[in-house]
Protein backbone atom coordinates (compact mmCIF):
# COMPACT_ATOMS: atom_id res chain seq x y z
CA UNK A 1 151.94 -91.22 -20.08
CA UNK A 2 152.92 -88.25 -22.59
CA UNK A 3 150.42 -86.17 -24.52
CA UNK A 4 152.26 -87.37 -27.43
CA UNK A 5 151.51 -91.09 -27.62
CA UNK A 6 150.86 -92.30 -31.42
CA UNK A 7 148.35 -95.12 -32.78
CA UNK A 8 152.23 -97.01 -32.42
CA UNK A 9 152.27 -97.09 -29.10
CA UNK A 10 148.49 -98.59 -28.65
CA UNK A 11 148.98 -100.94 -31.18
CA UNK A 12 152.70 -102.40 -29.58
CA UNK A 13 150.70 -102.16 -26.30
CA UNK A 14 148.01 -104.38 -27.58
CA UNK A 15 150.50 -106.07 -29.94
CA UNK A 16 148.05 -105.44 -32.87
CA UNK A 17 148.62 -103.36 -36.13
CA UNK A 18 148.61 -99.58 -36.25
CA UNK A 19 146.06 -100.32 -39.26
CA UNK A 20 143.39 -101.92 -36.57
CA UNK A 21 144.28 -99.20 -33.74
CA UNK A 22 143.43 -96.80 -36.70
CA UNK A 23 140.05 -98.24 -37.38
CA UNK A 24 139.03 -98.82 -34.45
CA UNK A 25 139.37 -95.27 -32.50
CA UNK A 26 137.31 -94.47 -35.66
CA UNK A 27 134.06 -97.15 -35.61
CA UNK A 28 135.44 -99.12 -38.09
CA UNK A 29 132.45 -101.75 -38.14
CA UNK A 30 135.21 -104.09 -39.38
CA UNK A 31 137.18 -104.09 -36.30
CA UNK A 32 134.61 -106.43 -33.82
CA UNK A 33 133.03 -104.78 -30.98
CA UNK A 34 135.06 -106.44 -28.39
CA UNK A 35 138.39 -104.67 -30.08
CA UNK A 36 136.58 -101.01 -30.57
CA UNK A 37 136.34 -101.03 -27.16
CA UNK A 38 139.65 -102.22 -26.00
CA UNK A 39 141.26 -100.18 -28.14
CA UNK A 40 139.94 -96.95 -27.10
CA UNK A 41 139.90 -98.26 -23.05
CA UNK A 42 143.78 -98.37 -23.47
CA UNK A 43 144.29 -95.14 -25.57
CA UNK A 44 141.99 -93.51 -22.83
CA UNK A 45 144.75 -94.88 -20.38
CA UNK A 46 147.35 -94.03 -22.45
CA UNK A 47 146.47 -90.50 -22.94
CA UNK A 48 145.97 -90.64 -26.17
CA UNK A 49 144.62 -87.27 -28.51
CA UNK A 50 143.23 -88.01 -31.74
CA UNK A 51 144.87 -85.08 -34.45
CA UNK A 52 141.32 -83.55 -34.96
CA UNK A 53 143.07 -81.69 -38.00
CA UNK A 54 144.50 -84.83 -39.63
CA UNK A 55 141.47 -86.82 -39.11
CA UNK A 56 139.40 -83.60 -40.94
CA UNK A 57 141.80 -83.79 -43.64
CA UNK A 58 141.56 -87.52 -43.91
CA UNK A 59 137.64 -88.26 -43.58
CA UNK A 60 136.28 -84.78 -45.36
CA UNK A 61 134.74 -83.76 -42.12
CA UNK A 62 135.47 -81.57 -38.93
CA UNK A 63 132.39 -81.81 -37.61
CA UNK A 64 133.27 -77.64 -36.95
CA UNK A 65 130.96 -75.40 -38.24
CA UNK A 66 131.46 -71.68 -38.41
CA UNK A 67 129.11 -68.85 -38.17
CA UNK A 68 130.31 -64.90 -39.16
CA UNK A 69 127.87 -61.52 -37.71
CA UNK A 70 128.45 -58.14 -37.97
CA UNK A 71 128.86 -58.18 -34.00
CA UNK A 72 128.23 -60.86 -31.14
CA UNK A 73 127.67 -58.34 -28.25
CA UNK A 74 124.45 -58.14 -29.89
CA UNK A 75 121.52 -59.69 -28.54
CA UNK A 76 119.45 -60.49 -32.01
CA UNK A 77 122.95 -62.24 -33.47
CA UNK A 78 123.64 -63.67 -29.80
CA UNK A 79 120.36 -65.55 -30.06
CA UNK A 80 120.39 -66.64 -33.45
CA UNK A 81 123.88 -67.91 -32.65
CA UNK A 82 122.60 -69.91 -29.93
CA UNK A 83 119.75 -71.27 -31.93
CA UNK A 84 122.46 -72.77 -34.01
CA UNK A 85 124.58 -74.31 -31.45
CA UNK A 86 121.79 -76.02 -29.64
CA UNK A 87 120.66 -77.25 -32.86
CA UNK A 88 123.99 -78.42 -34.07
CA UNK A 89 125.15 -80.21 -30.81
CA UNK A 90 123.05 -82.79 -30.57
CA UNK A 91 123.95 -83.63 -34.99
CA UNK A 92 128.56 -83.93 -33.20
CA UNK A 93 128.82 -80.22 -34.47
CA UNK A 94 130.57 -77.42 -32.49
CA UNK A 95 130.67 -73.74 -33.69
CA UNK A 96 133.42 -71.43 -33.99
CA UNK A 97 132.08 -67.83 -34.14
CA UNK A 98 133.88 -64.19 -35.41
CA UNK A 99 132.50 -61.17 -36.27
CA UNK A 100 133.10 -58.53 -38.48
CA UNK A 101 132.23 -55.40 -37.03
CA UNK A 102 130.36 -54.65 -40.89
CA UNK A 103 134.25 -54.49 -41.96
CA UNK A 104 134.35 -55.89 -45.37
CA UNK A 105 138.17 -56.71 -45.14
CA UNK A 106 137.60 -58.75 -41.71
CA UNK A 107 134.51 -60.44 -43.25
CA UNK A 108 136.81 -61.47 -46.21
CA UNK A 109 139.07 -62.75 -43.76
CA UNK A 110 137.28 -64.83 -41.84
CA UNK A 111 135.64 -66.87 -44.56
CA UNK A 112 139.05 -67.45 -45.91
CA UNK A 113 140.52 -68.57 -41.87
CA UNK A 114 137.20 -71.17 -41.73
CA UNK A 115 138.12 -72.49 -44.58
CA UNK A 116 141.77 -73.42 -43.85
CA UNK A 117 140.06 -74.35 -40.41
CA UNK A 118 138.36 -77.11 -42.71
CA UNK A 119 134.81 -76.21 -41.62
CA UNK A 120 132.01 -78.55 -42.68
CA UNK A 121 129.47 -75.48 -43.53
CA UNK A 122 130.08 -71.25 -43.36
CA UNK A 123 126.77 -70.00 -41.25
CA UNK A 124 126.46 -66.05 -41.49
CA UNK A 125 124.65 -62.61 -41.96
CA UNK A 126 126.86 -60.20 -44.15
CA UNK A 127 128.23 -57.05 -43.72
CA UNK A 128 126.43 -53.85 -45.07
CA UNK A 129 129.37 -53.78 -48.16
CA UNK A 130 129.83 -57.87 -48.88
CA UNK A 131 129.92 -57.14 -52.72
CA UNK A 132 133.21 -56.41 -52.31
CA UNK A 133 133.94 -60.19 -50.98
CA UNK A 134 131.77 -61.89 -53.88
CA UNK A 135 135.06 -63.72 -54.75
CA UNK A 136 135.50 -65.07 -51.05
CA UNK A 137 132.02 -66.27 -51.23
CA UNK A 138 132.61 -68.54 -54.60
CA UNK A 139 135.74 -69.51 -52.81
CA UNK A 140 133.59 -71.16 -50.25
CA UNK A 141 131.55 -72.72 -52.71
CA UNK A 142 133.72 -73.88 -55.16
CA UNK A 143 135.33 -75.43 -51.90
CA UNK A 144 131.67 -77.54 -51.89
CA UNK A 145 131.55 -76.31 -48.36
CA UNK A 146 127.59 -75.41 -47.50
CA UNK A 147 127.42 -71.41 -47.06
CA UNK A 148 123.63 -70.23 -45.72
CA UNK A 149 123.11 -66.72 -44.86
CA UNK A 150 120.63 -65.40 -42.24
CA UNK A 151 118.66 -62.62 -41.59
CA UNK A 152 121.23 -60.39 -43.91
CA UNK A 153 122.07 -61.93 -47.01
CA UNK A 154 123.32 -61.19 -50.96
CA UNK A 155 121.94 -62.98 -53.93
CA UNK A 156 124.63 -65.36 -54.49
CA UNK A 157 123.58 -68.58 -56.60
CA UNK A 158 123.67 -71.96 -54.82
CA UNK A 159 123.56 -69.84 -51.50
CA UNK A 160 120.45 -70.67 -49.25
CA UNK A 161 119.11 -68.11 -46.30
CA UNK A 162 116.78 -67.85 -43.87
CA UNK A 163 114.97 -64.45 -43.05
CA UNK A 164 111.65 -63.18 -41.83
CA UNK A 165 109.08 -61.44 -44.27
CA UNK A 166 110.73 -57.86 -43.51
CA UNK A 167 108.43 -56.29 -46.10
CA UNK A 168 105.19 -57.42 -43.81
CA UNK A 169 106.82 -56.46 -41.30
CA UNK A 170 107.31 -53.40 -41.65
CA UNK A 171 103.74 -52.77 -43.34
CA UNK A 172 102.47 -53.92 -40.22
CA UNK A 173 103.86 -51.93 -38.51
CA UNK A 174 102.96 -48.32 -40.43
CA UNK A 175 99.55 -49.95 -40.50
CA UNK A 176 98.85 -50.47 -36.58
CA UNK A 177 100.52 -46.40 -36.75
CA UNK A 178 98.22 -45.36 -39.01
CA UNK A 179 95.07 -47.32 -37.18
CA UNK A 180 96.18 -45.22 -34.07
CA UNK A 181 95.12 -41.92 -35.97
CA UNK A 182 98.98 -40.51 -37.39
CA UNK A 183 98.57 -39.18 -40.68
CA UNK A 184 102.75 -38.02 -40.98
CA UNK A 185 104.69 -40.63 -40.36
CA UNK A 186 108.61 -41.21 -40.66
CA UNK A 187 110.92 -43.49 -41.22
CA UNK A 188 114.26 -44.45 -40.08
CA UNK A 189 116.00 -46.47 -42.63
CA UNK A 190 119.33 -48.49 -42.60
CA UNK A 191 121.81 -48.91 -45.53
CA UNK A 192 119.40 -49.82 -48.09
CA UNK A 193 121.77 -52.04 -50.02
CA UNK A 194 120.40 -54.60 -47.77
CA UNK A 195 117.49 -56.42 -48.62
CA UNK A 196 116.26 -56.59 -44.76
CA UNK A 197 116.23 -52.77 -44.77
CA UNK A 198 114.96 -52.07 -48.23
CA UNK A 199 112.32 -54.27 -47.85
CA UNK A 200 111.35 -52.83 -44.46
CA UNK A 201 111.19 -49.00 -45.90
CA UNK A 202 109.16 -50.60 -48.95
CA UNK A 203 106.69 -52.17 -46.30
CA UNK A 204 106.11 -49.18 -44.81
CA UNK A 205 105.98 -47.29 -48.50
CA UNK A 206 103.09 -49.86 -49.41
CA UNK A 207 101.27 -49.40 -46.04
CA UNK A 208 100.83 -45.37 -46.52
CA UNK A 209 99.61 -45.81 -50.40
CA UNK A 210 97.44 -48.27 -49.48
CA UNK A 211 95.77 -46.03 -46.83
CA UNK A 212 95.72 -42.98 -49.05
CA UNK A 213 98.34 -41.25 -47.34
CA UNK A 214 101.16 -39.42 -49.38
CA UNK A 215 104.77 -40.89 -49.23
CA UNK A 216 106.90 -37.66 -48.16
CA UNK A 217 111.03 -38.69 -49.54
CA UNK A 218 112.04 -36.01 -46.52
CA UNK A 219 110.25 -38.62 -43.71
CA UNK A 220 112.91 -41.33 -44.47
CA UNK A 221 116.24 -40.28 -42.50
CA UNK A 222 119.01 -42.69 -42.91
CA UNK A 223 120.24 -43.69 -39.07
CA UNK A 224 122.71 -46.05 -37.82
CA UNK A 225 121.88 -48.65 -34.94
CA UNK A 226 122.40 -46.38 -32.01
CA UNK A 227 120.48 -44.10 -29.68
CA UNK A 228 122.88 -40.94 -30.81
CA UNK A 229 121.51 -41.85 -34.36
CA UNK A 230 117.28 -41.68 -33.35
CA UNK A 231 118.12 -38.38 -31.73
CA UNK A 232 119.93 -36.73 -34.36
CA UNK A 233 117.42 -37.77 -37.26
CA UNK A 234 114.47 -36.45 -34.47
CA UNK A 235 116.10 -32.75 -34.59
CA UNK A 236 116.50 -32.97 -38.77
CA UNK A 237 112.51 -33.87 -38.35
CA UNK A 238 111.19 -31.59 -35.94
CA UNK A 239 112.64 -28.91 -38.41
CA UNK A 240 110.39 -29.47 -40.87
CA UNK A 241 107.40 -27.46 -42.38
CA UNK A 242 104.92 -30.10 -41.65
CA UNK A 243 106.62 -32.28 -38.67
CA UNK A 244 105.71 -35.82 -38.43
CA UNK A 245 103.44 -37.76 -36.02
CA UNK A 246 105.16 -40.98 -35.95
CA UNK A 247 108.29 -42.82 -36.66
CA UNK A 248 108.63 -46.52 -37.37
CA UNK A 249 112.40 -46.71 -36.84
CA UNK A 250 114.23 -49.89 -38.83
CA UNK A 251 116.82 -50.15 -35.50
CA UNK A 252 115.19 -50.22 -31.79
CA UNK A 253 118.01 -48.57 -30.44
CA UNK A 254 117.44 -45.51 -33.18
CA UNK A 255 113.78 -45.66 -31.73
CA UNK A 256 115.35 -45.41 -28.21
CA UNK A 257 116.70 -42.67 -29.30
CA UNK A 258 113.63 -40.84 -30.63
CA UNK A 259 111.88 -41.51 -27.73
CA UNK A 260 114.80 -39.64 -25.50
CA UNK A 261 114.94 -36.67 -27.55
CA UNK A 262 111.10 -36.18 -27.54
CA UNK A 263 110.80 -36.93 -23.79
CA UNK A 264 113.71 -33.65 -23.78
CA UNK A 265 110.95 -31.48 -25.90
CA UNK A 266 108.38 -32.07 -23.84
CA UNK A 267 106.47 -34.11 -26.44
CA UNK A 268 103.78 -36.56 -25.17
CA UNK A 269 104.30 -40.21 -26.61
CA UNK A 270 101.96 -41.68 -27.48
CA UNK A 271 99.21 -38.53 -27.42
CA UNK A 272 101.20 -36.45 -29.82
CA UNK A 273 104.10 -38.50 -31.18
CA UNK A 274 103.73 -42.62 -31.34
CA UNK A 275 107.04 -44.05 -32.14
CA UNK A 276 107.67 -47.83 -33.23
CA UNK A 277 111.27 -49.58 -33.88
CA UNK A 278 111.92 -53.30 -35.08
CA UNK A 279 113.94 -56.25 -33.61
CA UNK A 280 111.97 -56.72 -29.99
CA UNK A 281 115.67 -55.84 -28.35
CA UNK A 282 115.08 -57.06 -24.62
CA UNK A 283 114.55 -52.97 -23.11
CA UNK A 284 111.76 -52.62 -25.49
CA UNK A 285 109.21 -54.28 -22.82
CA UNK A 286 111.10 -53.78 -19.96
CA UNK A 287 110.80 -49.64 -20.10
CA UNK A 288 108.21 -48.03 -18.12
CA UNK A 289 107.34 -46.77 -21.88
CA UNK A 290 107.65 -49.62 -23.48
CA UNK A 291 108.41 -49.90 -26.92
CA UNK A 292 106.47 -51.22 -30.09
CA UNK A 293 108.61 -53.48 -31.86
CA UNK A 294 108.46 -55.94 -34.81
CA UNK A 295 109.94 -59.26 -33.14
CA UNK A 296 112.53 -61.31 -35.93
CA UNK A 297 112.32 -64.58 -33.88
CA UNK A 298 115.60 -65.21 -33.68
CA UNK A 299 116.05 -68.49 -32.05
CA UNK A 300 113.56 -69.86 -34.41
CA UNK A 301 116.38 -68.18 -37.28
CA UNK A 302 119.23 -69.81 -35.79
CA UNK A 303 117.21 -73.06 -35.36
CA UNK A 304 116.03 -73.05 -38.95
CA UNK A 305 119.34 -71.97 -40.47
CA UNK A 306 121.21 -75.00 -38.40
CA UNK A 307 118.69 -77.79 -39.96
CA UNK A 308 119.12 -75.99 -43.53
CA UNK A 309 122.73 -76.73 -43.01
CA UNK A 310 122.03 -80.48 -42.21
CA UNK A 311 119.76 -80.96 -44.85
CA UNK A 312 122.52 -79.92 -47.34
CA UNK A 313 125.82 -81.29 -45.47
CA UNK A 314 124.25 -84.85 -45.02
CA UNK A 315 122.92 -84.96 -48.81
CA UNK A 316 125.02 -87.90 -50.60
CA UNK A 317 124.80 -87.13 -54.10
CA UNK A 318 126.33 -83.85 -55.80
CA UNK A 319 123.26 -81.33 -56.04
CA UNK A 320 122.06 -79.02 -53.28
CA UNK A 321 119.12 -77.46 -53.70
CA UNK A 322 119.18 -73.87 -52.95
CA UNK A 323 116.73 -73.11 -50.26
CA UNK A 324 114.72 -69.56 -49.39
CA UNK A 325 113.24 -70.01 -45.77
CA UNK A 326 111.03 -67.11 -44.82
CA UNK A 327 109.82 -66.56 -41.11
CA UNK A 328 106.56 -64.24 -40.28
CA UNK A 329 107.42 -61.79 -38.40
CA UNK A 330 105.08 -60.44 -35.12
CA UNK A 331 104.77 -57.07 -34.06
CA UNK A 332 104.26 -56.86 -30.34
CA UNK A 333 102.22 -53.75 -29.98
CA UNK A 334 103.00 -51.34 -26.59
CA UNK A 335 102.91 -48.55 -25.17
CA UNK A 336 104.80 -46.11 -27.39
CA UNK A 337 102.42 -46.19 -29.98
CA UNK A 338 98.84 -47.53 -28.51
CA UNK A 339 97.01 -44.03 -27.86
CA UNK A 340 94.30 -45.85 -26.67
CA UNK A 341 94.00 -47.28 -22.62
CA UNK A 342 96.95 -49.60 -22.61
């Protein structure tokens, strides 16, 4: 039979109305059980494709959900992402997923393609600029279409988000470094515009007042995620008058890169330098130095921002309460930074 047979061609088949094929193929619980079920036996032989796009159009839903981050080749987003599938699946949902390479004009984009896609709900973490796209975001509400951002987010009103307490975390952090005897410790901070990395450098600020120790403004060296970035902000550091003794490093990979450059100087980590990133990246624990690292949970994020979603999308009246969801985070403690027998 062709690809292209119509509810017309079931219902002459069955010599029935298109009205009742109609119904039917969609659980119409006034069609009786017995003609549900032929119905969608002969459309099965008939070859018959339901017009996923027309039936969106017709009964408000999709059941497609779409989810935006920076980049997917990541493993933090790749995990949250499938938190939020498995989550979703079981609920009909299936994801589509872009990214936006923290490219403000792709970001802008993309909410704009999901919702001509007819999404039921926008899932995503924005990029490092997103004020610029404030008018794509009311877009997507104004559309009543659910929009929830994880672990990066903007204060938007009627937007909820899930995070982790990036504050503690990174007070936990400069704590456990300062426990381990370093008195000058560093920080490698990410585009502070972000709440995730403001309120990590602000962690650690809290830690060192609260321990007596002096904030220094020329320990925090803005870094990018990569290993070229930790080495680079090590060589601006080591220049100092009073070098530091530690580094708690907002991006593992910048960390990575610390640890690399000091390894070249023939500086001992832990003994003399104890370095400590955040994110629990898989190579942290696999290295024969392993890494300290402040874990973000990420399948618990991707989890948790999924049943936000369905709390909101199956809501029957017209108000959705705006929800904050924040996660603990858990610093795993190893061998980069524990100068006592690990």
């Amino acid at each position: 039979m062709s690809e292209k047979t119509t509810i017309y061609d079931i219902a002459k088949r069955l010599n029935i109305t298109a009205a009742t094929v109609s119904r039917a193929l969609n659980n119409s619980p006034k069609i009786k059980k017995s003609t549900r079920e032929l119905v969608k036996e002969t459309a099965n032989l008939m070859n018959y494709k339901q017009n996923k796009l027309a039936l969106a159009l017709k009964s408000g839903r999709s059941n497609n959900v779409g989810i935006i981050v920076p980049r997917v080749d990541n493993n933090f987003f790749g995990t949250v992402i499938r938190g939020i599938e498995e989550e979703l699946y079981p609920h009909g949902y299936h994801v589509i997923i872009s990214q936006t390479h923290d490219d403000p004009k792709r970001e802008n984009e993309n909410l704009y393609a999901l919702i001509d896609a007819q999404v039921d709900g926008i899932l995503m973490s924005v990029t490092d600029v997103s004020d610029q796209n404030y008018d794509a975001f009311l877009n997507v509400l104004q559309k009543n279409v659910p929009l929830i951002f994880f672990d990066r987010t903007r204060h938007i009103d009627g937007v909820s988000s899930v995070t982790i307490n990036d504050f503690k975390g990174g007070y936990l952090t400069t704590k456990h470094l300062i426990h381990e005897g370093c008195k000058h410790i560093a920080h490698f901070s990410r585009d502070q515009s972000l709440d995730i990395f403001k309120n990590r450098f602000l962690g650690y600020k809290q830690a060192l007042l609260d321990s007596g120790i002096p904030f220094k403004e020329e320990y925090v060296i803005p870094i990018k995620s990569s290993v070229e970035s930790g080495k680079e902000a090590i060589d601006i550091l080591l220049q100092l008058e009073t070098p530091p003794d530690a580094i708690f490093s907002s991006s593992d990979f910048a960390a990575l890169g610390a640890i690399q450059e000091l390894k070249e100087r023939n500086i001992s980590i832990p003994n003399d330098f104890c370095v400590a990133g955040f994110s629990n990246e898989p190579f942290t624990k696999f290295m024969e130095l392993s890494i300290t690292s402040v874990d973000q949970s990420p399948l618990e994020m991707g989890r948790m921002t999924a049943r936000v979603f369905l709390e909101q999308v199956d809501k029957t009246d017209a108000i959705k309460i705006e929800k904050k969801v924040v996660l603990a985070p858990e610093l795993h403690i190893r061998k980069s930074s524990t100068r006592t027998t690990f």
